[in-house]
Protein backbone atom coordinates (compact mmCIF):
# COMPACT_ATOMS: atom_id res chain seq x y z
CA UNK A 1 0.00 0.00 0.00
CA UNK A 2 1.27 3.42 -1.01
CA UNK A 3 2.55 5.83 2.04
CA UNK A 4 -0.36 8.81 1.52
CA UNK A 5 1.21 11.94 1.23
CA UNK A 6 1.69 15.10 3.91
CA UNK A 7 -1.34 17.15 2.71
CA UNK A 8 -3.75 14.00 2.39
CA UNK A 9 -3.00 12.46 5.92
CA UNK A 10 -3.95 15.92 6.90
CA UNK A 11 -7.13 16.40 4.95
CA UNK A 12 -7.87 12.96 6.51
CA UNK A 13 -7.38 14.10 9.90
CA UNK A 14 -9.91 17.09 9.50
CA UNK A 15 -12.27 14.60 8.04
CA UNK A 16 -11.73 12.02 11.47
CA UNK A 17 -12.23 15.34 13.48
CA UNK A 18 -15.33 17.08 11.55
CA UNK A 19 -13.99 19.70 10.44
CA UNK A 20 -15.44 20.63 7.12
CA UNK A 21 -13.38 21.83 3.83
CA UNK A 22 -13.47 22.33 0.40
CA UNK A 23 -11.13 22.93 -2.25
CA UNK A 24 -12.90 25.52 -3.66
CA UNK A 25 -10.62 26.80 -6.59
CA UNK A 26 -8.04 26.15 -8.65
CA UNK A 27 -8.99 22.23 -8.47
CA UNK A 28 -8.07 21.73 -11.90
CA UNK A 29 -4.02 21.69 -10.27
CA UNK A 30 -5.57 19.64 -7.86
CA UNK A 31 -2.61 16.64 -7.84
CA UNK A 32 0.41 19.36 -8.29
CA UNK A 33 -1.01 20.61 -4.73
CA UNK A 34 -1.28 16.89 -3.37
CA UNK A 35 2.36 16.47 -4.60
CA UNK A 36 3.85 19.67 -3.14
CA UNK A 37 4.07 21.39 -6.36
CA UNK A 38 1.59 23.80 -5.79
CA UNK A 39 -0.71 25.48 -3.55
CA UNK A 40 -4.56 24.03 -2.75
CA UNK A 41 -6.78 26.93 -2.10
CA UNK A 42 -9.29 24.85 1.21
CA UNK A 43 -11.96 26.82 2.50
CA UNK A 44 -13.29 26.64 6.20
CA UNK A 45 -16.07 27.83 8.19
CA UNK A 46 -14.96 30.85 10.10
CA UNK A 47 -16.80 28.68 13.34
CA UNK A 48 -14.17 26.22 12.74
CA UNK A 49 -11.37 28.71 12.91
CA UNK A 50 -9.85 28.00 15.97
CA UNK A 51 -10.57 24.26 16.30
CA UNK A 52 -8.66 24.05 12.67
CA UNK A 53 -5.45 26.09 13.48
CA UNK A 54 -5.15 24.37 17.00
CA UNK A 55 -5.29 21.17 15.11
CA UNK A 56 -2.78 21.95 12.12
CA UNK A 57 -0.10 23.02 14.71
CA UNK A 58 -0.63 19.48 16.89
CA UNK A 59 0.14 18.33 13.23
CA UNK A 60 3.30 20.07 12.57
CA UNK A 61 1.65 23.29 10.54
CA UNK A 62 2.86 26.45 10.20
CA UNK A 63 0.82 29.57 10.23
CA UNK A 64 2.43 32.39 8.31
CA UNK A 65 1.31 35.71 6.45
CA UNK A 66 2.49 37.57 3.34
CA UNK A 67 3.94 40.44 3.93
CA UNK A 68 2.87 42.12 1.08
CA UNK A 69 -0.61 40.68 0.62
CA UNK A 70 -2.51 40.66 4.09
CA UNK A 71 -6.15 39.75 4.32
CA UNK A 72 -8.62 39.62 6.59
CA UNK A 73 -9.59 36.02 7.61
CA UNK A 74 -7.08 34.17 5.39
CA UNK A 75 -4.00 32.49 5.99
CA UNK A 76 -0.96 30.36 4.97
CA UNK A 77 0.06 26.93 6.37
CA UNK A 78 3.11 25.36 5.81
CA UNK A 79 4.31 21.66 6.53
CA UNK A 80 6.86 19.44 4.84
CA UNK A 81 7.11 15.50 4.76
CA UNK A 82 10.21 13.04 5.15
CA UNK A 83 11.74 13.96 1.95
CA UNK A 84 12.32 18.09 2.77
CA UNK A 85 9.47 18.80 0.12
CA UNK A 86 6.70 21.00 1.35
CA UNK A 87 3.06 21.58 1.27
CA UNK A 88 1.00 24.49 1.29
CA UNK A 89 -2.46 25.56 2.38
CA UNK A 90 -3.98 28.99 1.34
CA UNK A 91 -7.07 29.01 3.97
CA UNK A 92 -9.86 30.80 3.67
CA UNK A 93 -11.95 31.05 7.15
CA UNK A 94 -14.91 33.78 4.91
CA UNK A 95 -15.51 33.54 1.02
CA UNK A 96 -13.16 37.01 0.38
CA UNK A 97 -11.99 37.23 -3.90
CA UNK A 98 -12.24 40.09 -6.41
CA UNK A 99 -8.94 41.78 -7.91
CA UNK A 100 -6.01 39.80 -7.32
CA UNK A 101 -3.69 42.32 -5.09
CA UNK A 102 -7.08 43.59 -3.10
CA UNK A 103 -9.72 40.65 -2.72
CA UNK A 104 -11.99 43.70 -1.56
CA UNK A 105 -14.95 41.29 -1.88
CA UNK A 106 -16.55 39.10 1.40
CA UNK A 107 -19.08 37.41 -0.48
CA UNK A 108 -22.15 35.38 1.11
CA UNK A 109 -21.25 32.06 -0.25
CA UNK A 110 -19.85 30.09 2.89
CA UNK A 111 -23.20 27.89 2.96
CA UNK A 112 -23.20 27.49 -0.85
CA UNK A 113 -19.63 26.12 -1.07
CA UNK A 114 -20.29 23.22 1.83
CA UNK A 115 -23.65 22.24 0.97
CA UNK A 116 -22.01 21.69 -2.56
CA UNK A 117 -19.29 20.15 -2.08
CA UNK A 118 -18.26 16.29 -3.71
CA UNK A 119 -15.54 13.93 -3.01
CA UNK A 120 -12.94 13.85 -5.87
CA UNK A 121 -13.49 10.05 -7.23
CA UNK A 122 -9.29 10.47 -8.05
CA UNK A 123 -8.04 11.39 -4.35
CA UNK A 124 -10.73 11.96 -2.04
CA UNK A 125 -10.46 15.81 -1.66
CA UNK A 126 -13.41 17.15 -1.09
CA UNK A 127 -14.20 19.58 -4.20
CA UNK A 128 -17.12 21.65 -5.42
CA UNK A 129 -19.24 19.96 -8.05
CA UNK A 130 -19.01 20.99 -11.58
CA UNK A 131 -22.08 23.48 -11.18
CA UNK A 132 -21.04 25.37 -8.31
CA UNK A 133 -17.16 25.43 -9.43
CA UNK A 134 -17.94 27.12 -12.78
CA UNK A 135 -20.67 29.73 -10.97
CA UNK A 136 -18.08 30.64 -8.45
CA UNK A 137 -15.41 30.62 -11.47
CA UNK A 138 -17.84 32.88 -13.42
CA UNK A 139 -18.22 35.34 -10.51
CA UNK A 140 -14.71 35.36 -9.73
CA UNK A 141 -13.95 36.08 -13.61
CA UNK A 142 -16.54 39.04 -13.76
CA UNK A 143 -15.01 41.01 -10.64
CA UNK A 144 -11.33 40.39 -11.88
CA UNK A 145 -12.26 42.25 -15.32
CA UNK A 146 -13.86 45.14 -13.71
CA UNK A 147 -10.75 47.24 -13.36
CA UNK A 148 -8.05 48.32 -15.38
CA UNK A 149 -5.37 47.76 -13.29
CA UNK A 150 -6.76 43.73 -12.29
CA UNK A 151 -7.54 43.14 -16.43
CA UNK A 152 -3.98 43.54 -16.99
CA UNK A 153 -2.94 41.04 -14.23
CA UNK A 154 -5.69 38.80 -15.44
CA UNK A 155 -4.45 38.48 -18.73
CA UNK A 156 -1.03 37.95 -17.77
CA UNK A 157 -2.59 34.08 -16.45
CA UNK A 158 -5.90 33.41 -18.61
CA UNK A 159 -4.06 30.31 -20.29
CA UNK A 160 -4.39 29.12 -16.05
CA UNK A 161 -7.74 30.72 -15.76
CA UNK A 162 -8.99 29.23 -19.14
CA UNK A 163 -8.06 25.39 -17.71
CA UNK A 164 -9.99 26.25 -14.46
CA UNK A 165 -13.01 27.23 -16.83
CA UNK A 166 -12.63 24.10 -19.30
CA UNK A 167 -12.52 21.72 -16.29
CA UNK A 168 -15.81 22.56 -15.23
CA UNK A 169 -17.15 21.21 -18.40
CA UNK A 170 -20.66 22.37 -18.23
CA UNK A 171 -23.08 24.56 -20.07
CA UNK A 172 -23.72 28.25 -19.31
CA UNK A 173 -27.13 27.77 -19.08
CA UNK A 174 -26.83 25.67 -15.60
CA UNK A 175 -25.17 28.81 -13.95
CA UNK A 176 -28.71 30.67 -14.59
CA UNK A 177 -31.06 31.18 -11.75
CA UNK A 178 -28.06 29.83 -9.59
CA UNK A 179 -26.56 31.24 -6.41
CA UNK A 180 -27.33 33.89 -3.86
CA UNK A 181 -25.55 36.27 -6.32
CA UNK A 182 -27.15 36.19 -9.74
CA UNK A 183 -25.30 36.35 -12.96
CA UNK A 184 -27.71 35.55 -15.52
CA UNK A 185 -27.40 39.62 -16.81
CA UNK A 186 -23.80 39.86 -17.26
CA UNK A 187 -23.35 35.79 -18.63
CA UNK A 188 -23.39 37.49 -22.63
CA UNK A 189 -20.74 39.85 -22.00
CA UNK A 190 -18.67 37.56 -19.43
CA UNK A 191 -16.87 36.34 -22.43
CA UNK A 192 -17.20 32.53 -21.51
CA UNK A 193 -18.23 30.12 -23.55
CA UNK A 194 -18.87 26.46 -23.54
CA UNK A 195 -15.22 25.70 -24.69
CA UNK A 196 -13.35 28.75 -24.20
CA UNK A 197 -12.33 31.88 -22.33
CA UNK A 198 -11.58 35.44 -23.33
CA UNK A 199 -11.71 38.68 -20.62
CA UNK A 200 -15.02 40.08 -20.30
CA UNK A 201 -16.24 42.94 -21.70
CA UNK A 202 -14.87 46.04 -19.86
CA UNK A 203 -18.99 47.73 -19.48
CA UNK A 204 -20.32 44.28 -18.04
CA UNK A 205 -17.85 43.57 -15.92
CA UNK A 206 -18.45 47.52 -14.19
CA UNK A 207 -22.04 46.90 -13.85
CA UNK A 208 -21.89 43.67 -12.15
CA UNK A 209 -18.90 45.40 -9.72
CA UNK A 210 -21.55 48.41 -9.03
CA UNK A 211 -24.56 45.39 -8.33
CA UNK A 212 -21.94 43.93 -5.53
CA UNK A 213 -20.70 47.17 -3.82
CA UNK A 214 -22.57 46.41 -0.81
CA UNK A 215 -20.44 43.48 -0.43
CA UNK A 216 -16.91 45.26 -0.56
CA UNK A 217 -15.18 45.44 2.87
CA UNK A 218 -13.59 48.56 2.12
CA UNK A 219 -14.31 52.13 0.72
CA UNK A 220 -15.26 52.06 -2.81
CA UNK A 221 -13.67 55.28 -3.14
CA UNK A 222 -10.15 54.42 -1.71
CA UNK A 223 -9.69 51.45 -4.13
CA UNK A 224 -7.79 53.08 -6.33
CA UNK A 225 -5.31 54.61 -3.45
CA UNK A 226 -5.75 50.77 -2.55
CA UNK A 227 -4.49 49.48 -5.82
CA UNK A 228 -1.67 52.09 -6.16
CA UNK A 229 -0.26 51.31 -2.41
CA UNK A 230 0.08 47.66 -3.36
CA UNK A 231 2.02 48.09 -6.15
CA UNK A 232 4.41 50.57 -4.47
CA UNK A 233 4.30 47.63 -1.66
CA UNK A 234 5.15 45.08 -3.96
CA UNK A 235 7.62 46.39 -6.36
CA UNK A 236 9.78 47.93 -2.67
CA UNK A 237 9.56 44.01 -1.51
CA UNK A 238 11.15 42.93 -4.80
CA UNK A 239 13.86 44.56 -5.38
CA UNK A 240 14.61 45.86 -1.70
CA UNK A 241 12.98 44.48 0.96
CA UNK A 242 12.93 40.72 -0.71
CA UNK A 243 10.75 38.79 2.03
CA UNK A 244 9.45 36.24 1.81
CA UNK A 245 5.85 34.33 4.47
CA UNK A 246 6.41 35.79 7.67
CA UNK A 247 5.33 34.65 11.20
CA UNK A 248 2.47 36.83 12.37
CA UNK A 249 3.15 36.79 16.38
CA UNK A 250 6.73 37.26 15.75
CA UNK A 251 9.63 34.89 14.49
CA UNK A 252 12.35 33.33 16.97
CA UNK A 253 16.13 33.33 17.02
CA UNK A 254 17.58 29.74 16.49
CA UNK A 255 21.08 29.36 16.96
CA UNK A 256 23.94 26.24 16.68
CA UNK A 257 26.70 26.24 18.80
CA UNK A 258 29.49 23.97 19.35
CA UNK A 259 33.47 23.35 18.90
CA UNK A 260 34.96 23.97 15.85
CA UNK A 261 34.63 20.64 13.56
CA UNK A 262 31.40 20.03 15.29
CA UNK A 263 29.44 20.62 12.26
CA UNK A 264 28.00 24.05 12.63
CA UNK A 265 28.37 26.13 9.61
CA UNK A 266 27.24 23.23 7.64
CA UNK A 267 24.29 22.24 9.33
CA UNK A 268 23.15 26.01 9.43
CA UNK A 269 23.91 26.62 5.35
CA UNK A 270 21.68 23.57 4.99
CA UNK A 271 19.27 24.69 7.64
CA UNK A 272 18.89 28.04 5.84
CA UNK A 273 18.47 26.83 2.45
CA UNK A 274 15.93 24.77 4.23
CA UNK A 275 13.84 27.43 5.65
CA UNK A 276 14.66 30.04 3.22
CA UNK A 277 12.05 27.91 0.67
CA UNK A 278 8.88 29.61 1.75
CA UNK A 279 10.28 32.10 5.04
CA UNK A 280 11.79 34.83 5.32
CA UNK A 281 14.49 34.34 7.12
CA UNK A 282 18.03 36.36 7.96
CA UNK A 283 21.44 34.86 9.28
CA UNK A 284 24.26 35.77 11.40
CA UNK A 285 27.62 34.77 12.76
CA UNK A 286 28.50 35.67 16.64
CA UNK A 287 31.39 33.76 16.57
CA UNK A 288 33.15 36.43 14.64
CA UNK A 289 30.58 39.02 14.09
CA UNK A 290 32.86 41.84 12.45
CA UNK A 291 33.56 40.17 9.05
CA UNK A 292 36.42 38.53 8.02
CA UNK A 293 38.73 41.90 7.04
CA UNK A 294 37.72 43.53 10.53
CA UNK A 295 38.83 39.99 12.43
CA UNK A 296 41.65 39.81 10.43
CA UNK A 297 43.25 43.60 11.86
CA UNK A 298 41.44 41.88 15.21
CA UNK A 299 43.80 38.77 15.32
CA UNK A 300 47.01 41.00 13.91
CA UNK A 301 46.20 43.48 16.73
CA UNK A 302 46.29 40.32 19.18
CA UNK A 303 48.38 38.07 17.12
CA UNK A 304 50.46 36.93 20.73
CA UNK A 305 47.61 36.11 22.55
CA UNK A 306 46.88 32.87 20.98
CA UNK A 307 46.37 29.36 22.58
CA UNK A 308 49.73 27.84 23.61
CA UNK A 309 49.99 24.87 21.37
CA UNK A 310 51.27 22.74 24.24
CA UNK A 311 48.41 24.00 26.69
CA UNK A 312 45.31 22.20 26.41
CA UNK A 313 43.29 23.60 29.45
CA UNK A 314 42.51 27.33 29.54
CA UNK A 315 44.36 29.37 31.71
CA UNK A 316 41.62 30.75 33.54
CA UNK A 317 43.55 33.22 36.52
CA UNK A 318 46.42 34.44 33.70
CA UNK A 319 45.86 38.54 34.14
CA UNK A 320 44.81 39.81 30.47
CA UNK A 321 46.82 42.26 28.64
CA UNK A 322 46.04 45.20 27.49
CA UNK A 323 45.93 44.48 24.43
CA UNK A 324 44.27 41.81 24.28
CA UNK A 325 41.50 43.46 26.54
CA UNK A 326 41.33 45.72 23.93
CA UNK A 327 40.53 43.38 21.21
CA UNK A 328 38.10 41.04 23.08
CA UNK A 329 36.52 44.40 24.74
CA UNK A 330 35.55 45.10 20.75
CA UNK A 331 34.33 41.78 19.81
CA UNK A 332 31.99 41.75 22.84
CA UNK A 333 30.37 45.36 21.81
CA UNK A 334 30.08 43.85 18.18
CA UNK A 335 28.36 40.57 19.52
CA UNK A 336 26.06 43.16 21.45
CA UNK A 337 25.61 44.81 18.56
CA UNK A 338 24.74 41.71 16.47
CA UNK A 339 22.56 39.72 18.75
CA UNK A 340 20.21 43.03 19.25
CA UNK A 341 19.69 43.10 15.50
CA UNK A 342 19.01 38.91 15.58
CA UNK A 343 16.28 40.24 18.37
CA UNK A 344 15.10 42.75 16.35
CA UNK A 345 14.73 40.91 13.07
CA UNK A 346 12.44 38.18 15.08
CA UNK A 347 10.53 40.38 16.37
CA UNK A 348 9.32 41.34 12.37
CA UNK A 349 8.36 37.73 12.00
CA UNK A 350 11.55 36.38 10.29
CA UNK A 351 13.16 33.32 11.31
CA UNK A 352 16.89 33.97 12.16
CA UNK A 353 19.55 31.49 11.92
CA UNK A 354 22.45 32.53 13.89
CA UNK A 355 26.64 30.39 13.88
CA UNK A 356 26.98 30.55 18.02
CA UNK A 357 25.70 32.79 20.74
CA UNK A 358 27.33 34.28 23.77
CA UNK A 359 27.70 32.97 27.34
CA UNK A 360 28.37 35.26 30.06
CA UNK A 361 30.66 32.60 31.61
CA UNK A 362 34.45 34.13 32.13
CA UNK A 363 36.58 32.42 29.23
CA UNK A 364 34.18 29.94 27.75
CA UNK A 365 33.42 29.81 24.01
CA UNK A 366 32.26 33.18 22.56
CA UNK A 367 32.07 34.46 26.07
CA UNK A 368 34.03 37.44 28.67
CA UNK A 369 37.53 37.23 27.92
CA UNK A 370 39.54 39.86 30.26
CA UNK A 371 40.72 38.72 33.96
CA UNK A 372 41.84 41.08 36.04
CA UNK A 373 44.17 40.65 39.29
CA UNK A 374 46.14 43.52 41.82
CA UNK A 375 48.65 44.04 39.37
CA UNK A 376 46.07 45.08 36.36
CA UNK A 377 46.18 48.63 35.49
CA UNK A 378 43.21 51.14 35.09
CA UNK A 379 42.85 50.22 31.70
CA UNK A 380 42.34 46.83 31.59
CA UNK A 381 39.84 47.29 34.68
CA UNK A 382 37.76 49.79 32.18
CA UNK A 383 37.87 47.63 29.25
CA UNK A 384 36.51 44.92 32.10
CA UNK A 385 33.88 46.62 33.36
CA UNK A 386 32.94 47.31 29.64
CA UNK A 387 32.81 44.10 28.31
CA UNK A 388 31.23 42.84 31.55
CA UNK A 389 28.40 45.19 30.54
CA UNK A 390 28.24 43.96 27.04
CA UNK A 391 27.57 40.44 28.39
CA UNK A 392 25.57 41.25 30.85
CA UNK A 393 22.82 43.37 28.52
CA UNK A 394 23.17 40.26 25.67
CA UNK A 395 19.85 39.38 24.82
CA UNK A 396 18.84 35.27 24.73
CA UNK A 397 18.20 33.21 22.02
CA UNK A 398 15.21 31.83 21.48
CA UNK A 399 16.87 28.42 21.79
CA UNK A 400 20.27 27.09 20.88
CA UNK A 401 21.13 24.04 19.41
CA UNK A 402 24.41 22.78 21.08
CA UNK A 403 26.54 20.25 18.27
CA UNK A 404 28.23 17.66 20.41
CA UNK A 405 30.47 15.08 18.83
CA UNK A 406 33.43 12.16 19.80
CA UNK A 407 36.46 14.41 19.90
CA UNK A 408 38.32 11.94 17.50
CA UNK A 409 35.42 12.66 15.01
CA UNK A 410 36.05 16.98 15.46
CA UNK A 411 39.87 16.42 14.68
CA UNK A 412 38.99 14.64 11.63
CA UNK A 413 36.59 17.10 10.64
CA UNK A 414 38.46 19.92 11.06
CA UNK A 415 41.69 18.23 9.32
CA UNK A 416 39.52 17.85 6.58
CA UNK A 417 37.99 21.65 6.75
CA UNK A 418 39.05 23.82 3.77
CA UNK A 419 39.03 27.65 6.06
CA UNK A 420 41.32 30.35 6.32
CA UNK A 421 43.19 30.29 10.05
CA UNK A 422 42.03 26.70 10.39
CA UNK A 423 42.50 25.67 14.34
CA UNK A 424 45.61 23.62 15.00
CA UNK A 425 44.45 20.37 16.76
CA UNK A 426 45.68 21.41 19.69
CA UNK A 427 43.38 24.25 19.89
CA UNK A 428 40.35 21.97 18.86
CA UNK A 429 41.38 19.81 21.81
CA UNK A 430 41.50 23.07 24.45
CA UNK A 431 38.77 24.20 23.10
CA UNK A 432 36.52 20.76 23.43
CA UNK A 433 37.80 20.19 27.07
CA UNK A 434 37.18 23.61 27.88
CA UNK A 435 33.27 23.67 26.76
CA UNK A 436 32.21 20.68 27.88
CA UNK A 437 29.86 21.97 29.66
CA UNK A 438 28.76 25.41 27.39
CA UNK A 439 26.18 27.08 28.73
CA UNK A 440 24.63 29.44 25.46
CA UNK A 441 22.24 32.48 26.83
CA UNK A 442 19.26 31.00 25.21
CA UNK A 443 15.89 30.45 26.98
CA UNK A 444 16.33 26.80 26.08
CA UNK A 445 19.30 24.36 25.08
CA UNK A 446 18.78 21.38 22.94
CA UNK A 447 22.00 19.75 23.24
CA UNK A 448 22.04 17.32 19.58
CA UNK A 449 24.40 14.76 18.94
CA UNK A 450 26.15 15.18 15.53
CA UNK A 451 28.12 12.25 15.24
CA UNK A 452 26.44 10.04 12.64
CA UNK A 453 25.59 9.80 8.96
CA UNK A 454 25.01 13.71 7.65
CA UNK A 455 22.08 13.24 5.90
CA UNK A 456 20.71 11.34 8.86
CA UNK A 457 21.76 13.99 10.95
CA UNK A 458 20.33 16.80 9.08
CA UNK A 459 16.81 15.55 9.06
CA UNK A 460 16.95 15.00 12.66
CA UNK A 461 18.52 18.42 13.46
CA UNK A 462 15.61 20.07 10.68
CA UNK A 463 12.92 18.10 12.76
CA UNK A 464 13.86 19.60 16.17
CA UNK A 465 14.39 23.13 14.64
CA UNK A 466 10.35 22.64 12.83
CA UNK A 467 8.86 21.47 16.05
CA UNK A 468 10.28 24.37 17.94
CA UNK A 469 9.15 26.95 14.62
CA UNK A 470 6.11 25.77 14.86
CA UNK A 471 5.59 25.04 18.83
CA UNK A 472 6.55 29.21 18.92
């Protein structure tokens, strides 16, 4: 017996819990949306609304907006299955269409599209039936053509819109007399026939927008203000802005820590790519948070502080220099600096994948650096109290994903590393010993064994990182 797919087990699961749907457009894609290829456009009572999306988290869904297209009572939901592909639900909790950048319609159907709904004899999906597909299809078609600005985008997909049409396969003449909103006086000029499409006249289109106006959910008179702020909206997200869903309570900050060779910039790059499919999401490096020309004149400036190669246990009482208080007093300020802006870009929804986060424990991993003692002048106890503040005002993560691994398995891995200033294996052995116990400032710390198979490793690691998207 075939495996059924992510989107089916869930439609089955709304049908075990009675929880009506439909597919109410855009069925003729049906399968492409079943397969992950496409979206599948399900509408659900607004009375269900809460039951649903309490439901599609317990099953690993992810409710998201678009940042550029916001409307009321709709939403995005966004799951993947065991091979990384995903699946995506446009919901719609009330019946709202019209122009494709507004939707400035809330129409009275909800009753209509359940009453009439059929089980597709192909997958099961419940679907409209033929008659009330091509009425809504025909009332969808008239509102679209009733504006300059939404002919022009309409045209741009008719060949799509024209395969909707054709897979009603029925005659006009059923769509008379039918509905709550009658069409039978604009059906001539609609410019649909029995086996084609073509835009509808400009004239008939206008009346039958003027017949609806009671059912627009804004101001007739600020449409075009409306239209014009959308495509101001849309062209600044293209070519500056660039995002992608967002999460509409706010996003999280997701961080990997761990020694060097434990897997980290990999497992983010893949994580990111990952993510970055439907999400907007930003990343970051705290481990050297200045770039690599700025840590370059950092490690010149404090080229004589390194590790001692025949030292592998940190030297925790050894007074800091000036120097080097200097240079790690910097790096703290630009980790400050850094993490605020991870905060900050969360807080807009985005999901932000971050290489490391600070600790506030004294010479751990990526945390205070500068010990003082009697002898230390007034310098190095300034630079002290300054990175003390920086650590001490460093925001948390939303949860940190510490890498651990065999230290036999990070030596090979980081012999095998192709990086500028690669550690010396002695360092990666300080370095281990000294973190063993790493304590991130993150409100929670999932500490993940990276030691097997990567591709095994990487779908466990994406799994953890979903559950807490989603669980946030």
């Amino acid at each position: 017996m075939l495996k059924q797919g992510k989107l089916i087990e869930f439609l089955n699961t709304l049908d075990v819990e009675r929880i009506p749907y439909v597919s109410w457009k855009n069925n003729h894609e049906l399968q492409y949306s079943i397969s992950g290829e496409s979206d599948i456009d399900l509408y659900i009572p607004h009375e269900y609304r809460s039951t649903f999306l309490n439901l599609a988290i317990q099953e690993d869904w992810l409710c998201v907006e678009n940042p550029v297209a916001r409307y009321p009572w709709i939403t995005h939901l966004y799951s993947y299955d065991d091979t990384l592909k995903w699946f995506h639900i446009h919901v719609y909790f009330k019946v709202i269409t019209g122009e494709s950048w507004l939707k400035e319609y809330q129409l009275p159907l909800e009753r209509l599209l359940i009453d009439n709904r059929t089980r597709s004899e192909r997958n099961g999906v419940w679907v409209l039936n033929s008659q009330t597909q091509a009425y809504l299809f025909a009332l969808r078609h008239l509102l679209k053509g009733g504006s300059i600005t939404s002919r022009l985008l309409y045209r741009k997909e008719i060949m799509s819109y024209r395969d909707e049409w054709l897979s009603c396969n029925i005659h006009l003449n059923s769509i008379h007399d039918y509905g709550p909103i009658r069409l039978n006086a604009y059906i001539g000029g609609s410019g649909l026939t029995s086996t084609g499409i073509a835009i509808p006249d400009f004239f008939t289109a206008l009346r039958f927008r003027l017949s609806v106006m009671p059912l627009l959910r804004m101001s007739a008179w600020g449409l075009p203000a409306k239209r014009l702020g959308s495509l101001l909206q849309r062209i600044f997200n293209r070519y500056l802005f660039r995002r992608k869903k967002i999460m509409p309570t706010g996003g999280l900050v997701i961080a990997i820590s761990g020694v060097d060779g434990a897997g980290k910039s990999t497992m983010l790059k893949e994580a990111h790519k990952f993510f970055s499919g439907f999400l907007t999401v930003k990343r970051y490096s705290l481990g050297r948070p200045q770039g690599r020309m700025l840590e370059a004149a950092r490690k010149g400036f404090n080229r004589n502080q390194q590790i001692s190669a025949h030292n592998s246990r940190p030297q925790k009482h050894t007074i800091t220099s000036l120097r080097k208080a200097i240079s790690v007093t910097v790096l703290a300020l630009l980790r400050l600096r850094m993490a605020r802006k991870a905060i900050s870009d969360a807080r807009r929804g985005y999901l932000v994948l971050v290489d490391r986060w600070p600790t506030n424990e004294l010479n751990k991993m990526d945390g205070p650096r500068i010990v003082t003692g009697p002898n230390s002048g007034k310098l190095q106890r300034f630079f002290a109290s300054i990175e003390h503040w920086a650590y001490s005002r460093m925001p948390m993560a939303d949860v940190c994903f510490f890498l651990r691994l065999p230290l036999e398995i990070a030596l090979e891995r980081n012999r095998l590393r192709i990086k500028e200033g690669k550690e010396t294996n002695e360092e990666i052995m300080a370095r281990f010993n000294q973190n063993e116990q790493h304590s991130p400032l993150a409100c929670k710390i999932v500490t993940f064994d990276n030691g097997g198979e990567f591709s095994v490793k990487l779908k466990e690691l994406l799994a953890l990182m979903w559950k807490e998207v989603v669980s946030h």
